[in-house]
PDB file of N, CA and C in Angstrom:
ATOM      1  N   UNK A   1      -2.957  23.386  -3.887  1.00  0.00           N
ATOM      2  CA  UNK A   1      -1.946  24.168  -4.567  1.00  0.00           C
ATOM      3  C   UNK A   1      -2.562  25.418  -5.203  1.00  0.00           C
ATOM      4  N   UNK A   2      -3.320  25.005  -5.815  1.00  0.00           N
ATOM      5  CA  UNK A   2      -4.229  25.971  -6.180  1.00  0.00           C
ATOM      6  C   UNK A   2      -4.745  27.430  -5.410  1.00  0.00           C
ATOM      7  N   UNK A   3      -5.400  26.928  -4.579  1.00  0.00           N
ATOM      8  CA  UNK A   3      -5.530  27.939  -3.241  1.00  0.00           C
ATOM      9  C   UNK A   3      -4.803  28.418  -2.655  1.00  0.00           C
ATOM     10  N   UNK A   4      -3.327  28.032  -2.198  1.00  0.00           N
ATOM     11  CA  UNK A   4      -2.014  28.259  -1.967  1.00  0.00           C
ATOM     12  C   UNK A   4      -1.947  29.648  -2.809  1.00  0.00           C
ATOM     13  N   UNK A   5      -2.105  29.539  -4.222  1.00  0.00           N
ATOM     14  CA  UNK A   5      -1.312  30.384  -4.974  1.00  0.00           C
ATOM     15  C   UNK A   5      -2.126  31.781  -4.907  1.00  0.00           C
ATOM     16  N   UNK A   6      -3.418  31.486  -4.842  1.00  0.00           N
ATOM     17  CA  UNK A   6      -4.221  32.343  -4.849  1.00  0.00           C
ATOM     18  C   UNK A   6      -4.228  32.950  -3.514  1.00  0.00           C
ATOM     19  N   UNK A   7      -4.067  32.437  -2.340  1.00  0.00           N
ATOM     20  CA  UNK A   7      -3.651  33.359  -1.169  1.00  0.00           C
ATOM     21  C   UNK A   7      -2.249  33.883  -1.501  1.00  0.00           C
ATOM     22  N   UNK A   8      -1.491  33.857  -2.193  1.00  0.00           N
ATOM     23  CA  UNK A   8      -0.046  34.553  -2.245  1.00  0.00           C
ATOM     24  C   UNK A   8       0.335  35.574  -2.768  1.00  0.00           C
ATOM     25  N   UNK A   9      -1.175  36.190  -3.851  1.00  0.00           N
ATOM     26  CA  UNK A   9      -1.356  37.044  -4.511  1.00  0.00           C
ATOM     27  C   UNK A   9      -1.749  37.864  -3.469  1.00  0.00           C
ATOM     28  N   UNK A  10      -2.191  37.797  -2.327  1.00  0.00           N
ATOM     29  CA  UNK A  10      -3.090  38.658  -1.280  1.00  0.00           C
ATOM     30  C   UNK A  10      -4.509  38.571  -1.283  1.00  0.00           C
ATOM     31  N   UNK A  11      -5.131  37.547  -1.830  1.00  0.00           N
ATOM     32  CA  UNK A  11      -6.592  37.515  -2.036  1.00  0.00           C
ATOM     33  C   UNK A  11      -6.996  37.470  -0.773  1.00  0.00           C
ATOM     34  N   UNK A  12      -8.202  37.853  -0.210  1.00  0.00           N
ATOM     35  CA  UNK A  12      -9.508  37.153   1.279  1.00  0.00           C
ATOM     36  C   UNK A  12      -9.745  36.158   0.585  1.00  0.00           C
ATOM     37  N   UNK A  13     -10.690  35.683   1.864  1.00  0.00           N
ATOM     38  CA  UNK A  13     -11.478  34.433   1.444  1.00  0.00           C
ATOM     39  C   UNK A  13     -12.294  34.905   0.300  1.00  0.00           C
ATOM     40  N   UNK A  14     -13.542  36.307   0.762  1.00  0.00           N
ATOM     41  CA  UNK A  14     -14.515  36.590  -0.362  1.00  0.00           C
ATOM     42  C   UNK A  14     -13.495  36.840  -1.694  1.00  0.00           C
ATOM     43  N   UNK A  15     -12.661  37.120  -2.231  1.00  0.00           N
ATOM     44  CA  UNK A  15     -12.267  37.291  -2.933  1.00  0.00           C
ATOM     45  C   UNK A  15     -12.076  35.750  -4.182  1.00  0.00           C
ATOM     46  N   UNK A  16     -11.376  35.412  -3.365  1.00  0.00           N
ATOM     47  CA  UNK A  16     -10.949  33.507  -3.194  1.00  0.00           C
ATOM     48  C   UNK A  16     -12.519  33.405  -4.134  1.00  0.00           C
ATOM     49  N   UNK A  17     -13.795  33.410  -3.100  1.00  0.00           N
ATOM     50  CA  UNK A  17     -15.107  32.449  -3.161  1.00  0.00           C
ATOM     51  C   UNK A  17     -15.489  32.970  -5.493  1.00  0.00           C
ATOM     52  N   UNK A  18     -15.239  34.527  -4.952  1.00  0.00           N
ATOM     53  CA  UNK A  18     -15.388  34.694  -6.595  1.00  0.00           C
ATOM     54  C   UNK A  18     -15.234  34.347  -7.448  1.00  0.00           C
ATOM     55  N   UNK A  19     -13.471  34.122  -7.452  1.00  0.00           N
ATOM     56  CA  UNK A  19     -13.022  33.533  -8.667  1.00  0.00           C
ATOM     57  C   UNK A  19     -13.475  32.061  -8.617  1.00  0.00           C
ATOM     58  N   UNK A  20     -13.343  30.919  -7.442  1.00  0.00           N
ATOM     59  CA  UNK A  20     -14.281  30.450  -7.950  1.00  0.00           C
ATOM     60  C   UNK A  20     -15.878  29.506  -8.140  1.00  0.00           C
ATOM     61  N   UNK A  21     -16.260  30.851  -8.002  1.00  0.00           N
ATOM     62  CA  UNK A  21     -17.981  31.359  -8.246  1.00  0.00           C
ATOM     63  C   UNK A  21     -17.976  31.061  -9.676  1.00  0.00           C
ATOM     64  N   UNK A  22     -16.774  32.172 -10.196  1.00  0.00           N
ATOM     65  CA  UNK A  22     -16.713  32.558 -11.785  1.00  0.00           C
ATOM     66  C   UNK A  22     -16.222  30.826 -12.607  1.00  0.00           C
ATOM     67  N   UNK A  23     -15.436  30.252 -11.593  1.00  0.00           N
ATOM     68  CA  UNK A  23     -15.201  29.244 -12.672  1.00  0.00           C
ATOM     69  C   UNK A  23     -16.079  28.068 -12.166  1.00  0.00           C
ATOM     70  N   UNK A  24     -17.237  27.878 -11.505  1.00  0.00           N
ATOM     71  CA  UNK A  24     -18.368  26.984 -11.184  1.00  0.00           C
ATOM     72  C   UNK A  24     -18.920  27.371 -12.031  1.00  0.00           C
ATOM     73  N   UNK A  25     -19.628  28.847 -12.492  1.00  0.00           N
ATOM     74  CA  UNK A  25     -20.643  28.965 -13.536  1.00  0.00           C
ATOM     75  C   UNK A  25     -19.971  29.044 -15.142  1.00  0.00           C
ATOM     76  N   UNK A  26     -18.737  29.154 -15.345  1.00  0.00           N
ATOM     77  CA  UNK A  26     -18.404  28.605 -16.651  1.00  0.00           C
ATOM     78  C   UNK A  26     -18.866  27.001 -17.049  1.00  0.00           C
ATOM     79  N   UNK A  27     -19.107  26.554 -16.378  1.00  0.00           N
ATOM     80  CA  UNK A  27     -19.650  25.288 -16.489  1.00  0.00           C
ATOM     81  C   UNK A  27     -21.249  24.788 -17.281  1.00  0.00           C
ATOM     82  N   UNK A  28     -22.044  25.540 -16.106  1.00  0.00           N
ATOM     83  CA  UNK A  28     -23.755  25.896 -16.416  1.00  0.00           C
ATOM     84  C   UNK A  28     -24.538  26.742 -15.060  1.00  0.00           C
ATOM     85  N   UNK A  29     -25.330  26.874 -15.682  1.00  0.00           N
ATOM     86  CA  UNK A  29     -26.185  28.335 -14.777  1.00  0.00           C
ATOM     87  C   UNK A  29     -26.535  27.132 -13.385  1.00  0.00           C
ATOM     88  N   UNK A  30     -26.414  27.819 -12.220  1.00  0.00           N
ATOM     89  CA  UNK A  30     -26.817  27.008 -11.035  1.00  0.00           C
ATOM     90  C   UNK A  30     -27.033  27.939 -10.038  1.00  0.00           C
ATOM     91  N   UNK A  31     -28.067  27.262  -8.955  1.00  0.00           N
ATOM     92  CA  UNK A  31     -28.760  28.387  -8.105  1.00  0.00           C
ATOM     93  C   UNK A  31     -27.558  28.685  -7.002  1.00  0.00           C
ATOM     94  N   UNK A  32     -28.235  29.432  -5.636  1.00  0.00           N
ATOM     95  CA  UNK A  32     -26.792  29.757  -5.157  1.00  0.00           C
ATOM     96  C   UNK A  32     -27.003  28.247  -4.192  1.00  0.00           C
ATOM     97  N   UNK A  33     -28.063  27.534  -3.811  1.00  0.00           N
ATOM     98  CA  UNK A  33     -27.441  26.677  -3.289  1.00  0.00           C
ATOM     99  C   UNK A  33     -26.531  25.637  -3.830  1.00  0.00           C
ATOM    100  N   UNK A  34     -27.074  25.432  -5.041  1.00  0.00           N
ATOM    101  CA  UNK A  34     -25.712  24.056  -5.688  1.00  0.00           C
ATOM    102  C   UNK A  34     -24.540  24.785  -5.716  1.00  0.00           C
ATOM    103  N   UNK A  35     -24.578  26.756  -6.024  1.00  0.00           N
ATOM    104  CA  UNK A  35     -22.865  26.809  -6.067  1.00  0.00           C
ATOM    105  C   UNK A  35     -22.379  26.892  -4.371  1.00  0.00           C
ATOM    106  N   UNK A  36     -23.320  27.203  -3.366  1.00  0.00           N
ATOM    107  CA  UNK A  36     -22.492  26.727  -1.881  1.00  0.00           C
ATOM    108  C   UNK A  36     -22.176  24.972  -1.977  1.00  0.00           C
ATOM    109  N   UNK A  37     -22.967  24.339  -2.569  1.00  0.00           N
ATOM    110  CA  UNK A  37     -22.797  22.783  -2.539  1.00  0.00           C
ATOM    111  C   UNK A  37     -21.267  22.520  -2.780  1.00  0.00           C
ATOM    112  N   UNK A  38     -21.079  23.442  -4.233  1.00  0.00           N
ATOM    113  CA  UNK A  38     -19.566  22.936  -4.808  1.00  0.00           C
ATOM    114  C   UNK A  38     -18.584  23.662  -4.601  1.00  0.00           C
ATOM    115  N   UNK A  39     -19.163  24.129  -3.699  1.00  0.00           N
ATOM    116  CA  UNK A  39     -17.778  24.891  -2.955  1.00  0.00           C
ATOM    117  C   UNK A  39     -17.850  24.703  -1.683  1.00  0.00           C
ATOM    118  N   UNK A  40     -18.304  23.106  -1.343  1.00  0.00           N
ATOM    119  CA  UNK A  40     -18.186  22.444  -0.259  1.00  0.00           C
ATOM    120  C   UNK A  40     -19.147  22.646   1.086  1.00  0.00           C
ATOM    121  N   UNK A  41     -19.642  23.622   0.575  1.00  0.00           N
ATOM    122  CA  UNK A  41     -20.806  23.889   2.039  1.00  0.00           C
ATOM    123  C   UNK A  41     -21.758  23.717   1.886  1.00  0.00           C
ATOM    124  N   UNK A  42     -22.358  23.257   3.239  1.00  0.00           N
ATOM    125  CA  UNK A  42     -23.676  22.318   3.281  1.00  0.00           C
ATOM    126  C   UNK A  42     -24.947  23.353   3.591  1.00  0.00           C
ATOM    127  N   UNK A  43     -24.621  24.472   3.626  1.00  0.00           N
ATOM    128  CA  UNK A  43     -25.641  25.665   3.437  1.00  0.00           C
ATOM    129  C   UNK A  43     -25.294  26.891   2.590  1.00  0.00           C
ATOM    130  N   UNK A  44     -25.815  28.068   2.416  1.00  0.00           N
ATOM    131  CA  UNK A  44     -25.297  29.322   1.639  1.00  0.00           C
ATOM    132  C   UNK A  44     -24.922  30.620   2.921  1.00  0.00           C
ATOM    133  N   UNK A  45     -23.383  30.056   2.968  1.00  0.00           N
ATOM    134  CA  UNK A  45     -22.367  31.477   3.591  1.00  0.00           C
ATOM    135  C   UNK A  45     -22.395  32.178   3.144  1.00  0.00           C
ATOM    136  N   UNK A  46     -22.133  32.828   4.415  1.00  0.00           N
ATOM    137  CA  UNK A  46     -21.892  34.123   3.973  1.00  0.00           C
ATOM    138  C   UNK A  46     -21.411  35.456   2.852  1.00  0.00           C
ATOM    139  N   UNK A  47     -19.878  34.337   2.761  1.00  0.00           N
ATOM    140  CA  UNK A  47     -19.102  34.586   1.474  1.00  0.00           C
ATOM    141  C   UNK A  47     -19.668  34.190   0.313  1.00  0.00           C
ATOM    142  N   UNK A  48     -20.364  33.012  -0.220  1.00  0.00           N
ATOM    143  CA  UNK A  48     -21.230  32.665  -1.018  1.00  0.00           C
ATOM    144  C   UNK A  48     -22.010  34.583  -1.250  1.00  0.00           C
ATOM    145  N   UNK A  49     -22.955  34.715  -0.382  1.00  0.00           N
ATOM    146  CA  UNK A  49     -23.878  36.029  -0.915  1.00  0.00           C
ATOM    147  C   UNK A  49     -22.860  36.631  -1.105  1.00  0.00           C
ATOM    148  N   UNK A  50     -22.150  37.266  -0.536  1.00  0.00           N
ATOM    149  CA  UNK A  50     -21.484  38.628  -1.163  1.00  0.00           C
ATOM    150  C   UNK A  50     -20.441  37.896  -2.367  1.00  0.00           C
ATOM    151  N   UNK A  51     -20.351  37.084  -2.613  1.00  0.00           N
ATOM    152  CA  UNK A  51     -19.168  36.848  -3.856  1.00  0.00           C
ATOM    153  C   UNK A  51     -20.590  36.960  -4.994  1.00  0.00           C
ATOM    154  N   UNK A  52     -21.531  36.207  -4.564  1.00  0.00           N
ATOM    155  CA  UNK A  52     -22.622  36.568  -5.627  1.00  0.00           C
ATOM    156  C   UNK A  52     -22.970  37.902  -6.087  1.00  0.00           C
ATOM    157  N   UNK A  53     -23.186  38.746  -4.685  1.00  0.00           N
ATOM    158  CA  UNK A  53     -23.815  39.886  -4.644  1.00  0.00           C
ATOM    159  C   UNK A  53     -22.758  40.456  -5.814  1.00  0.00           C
ATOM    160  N   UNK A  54     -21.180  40.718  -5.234  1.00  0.00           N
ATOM    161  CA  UNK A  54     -20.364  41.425  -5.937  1.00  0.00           C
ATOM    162  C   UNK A  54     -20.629  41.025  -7.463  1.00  0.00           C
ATOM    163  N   UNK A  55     -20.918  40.038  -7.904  1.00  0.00           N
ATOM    164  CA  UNK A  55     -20.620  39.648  -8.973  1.00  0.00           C
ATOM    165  C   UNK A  55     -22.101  39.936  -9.585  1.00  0.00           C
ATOM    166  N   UNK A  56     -22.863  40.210  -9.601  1.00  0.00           N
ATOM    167  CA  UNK A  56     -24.097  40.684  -9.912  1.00  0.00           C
ATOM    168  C   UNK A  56     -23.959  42.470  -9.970  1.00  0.00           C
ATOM    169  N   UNK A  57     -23.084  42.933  -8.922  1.00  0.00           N
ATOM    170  CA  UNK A  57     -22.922  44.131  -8.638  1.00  0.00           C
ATOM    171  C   UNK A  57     -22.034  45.129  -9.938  1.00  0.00           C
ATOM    172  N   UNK A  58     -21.104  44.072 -10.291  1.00  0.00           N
ATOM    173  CA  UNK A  58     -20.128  43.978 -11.713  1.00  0.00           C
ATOM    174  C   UNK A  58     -20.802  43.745 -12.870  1.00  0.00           C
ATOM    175  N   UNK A  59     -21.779  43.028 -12.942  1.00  0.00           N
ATOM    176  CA  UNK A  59     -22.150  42.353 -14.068  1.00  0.00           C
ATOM    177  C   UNK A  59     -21.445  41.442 -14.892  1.00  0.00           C
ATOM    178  N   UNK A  60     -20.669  40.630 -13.713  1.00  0.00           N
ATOM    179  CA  UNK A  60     -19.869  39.510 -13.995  1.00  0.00           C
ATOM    180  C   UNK A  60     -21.119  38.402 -14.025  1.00  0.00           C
ATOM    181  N   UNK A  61     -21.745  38.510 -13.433  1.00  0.00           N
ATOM    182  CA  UNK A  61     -23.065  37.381 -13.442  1.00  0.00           C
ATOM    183  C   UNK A  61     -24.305  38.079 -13.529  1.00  0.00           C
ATOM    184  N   UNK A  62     -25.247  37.381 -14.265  1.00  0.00           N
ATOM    185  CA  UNK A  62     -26.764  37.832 -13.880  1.00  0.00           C
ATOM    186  C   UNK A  62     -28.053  36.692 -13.746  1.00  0.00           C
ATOM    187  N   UNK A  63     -28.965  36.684 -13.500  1.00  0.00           N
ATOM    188  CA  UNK A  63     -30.003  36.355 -12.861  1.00  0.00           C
ATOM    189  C   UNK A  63     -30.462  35.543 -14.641  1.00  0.00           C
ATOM    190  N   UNK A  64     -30.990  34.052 -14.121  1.00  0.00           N
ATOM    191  CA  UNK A  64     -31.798  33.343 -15.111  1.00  0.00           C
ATOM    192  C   UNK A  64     -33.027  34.111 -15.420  1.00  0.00           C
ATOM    193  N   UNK A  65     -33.958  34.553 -14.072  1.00  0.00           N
ATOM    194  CA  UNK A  65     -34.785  34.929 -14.224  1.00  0.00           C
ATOM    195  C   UNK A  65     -35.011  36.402 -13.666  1.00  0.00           C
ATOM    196  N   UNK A  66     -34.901  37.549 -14.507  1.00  0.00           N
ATOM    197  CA  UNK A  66     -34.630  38.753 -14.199  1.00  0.00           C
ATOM    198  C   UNK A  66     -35.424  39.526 -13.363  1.00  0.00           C
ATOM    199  N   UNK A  67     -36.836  38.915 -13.423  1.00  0.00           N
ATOM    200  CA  UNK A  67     -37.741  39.815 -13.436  1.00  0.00           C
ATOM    201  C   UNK A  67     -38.111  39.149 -11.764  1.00  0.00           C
ATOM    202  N   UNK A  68     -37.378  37.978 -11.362  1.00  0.00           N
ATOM    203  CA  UNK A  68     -37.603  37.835 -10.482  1.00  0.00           C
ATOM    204  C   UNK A  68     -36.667  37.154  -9.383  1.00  0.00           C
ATOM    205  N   UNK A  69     -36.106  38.319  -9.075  1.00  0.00           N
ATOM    206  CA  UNK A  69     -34.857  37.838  -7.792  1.00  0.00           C
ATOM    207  C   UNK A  69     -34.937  36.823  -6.611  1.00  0.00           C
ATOM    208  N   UNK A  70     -35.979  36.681  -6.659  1.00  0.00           N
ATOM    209  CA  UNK A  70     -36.743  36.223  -5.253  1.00  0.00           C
ATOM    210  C   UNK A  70     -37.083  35.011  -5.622  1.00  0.00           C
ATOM    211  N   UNK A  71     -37.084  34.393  -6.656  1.00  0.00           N
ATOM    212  CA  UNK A  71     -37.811  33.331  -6.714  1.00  0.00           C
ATOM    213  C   UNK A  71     -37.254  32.218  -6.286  1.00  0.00           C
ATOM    214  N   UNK A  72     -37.652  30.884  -6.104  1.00  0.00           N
ATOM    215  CA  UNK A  72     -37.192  29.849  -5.526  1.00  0.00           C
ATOM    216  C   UNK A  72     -36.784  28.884  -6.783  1.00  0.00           C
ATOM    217  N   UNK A  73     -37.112  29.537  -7.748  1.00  0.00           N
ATOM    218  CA  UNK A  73     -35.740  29.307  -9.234  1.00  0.00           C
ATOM    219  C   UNK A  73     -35.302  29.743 -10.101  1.00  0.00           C
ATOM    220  N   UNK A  74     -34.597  30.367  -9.134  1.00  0.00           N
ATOM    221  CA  UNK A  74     -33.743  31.401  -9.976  1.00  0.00           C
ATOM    222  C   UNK A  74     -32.546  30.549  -9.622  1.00  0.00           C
ATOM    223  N   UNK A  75     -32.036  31.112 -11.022  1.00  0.00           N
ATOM    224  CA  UNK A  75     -30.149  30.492 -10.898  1.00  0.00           C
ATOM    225  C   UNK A  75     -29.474  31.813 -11.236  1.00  0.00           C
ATOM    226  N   UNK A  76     -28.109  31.602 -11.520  1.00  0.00           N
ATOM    227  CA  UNK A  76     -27.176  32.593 -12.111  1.00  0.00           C
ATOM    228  C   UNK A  76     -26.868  32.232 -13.118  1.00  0.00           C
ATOM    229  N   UNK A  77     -26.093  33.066 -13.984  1.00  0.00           N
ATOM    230  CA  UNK A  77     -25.194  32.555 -15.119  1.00  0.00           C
ATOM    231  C   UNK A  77     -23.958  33.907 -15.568  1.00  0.00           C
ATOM    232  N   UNK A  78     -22.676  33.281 -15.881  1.00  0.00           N
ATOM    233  CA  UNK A  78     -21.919  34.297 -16.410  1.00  0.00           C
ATOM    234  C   UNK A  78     -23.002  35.066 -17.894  1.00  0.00           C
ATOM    235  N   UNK A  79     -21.911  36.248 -17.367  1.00  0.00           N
ATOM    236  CA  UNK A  79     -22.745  37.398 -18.537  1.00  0.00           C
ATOM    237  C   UNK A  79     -21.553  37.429 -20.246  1.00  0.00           C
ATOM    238  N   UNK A  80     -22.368  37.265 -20.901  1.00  0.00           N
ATOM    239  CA  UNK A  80     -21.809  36.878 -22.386  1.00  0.00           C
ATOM    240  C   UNK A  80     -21.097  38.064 -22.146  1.00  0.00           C
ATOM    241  N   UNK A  81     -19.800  37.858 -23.323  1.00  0.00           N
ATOM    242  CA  UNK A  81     -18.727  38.886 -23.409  1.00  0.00           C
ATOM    243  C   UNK A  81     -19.395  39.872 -24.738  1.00  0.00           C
ATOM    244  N   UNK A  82     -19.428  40.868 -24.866  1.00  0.00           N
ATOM    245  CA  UNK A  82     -19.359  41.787 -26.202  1.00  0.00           C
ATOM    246  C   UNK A  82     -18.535  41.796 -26.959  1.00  0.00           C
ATOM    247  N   UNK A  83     -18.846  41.257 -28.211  1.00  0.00           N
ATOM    248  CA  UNK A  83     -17.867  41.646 -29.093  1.00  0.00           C
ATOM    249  C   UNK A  83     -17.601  42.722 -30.253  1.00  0.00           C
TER     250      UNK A  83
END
């Protein structure tokens, strides 16, 4: 139902994977393979990178470990709001 509603708005899939990207990491910081895990895939799609990418691209998300993108632990995490 959920997904239903969200295709009715006109979303893509990558669009779809974002929002929720965004509501997997309201949860806790996780690398991109556990968030392909919980969003059902048994590897990291396509849509997975670019919903990441975009969202890194926004500064809707950023990197546990900044200084190093590459690493084999690195996670993500939503970016605190300003108040």
């Amino acid at each position: 139902m959920y997904l239903e509603r969200l295709r009715s708005l006109g979303l893509n899939e990558t669009e779809i994977k974002i929002i929720k990207i965004i509501k997997i990491l309201k949860k806790s910081e996780l690398s991109k393979k556990q968030i392909a895990l919980d969003l059902s895939y048994k590897s990291i799609a396509g849509n997975v990178k670019k919903g990441i990418q975009n969202l890194l691209n926004k500064k809707i998300i950023q990197y546990t470990l900044p200084g190093k993108p590459t690493s084999k632990n690195q996670k993500y995490k939503l970016v605190k709001k300003r108040e």
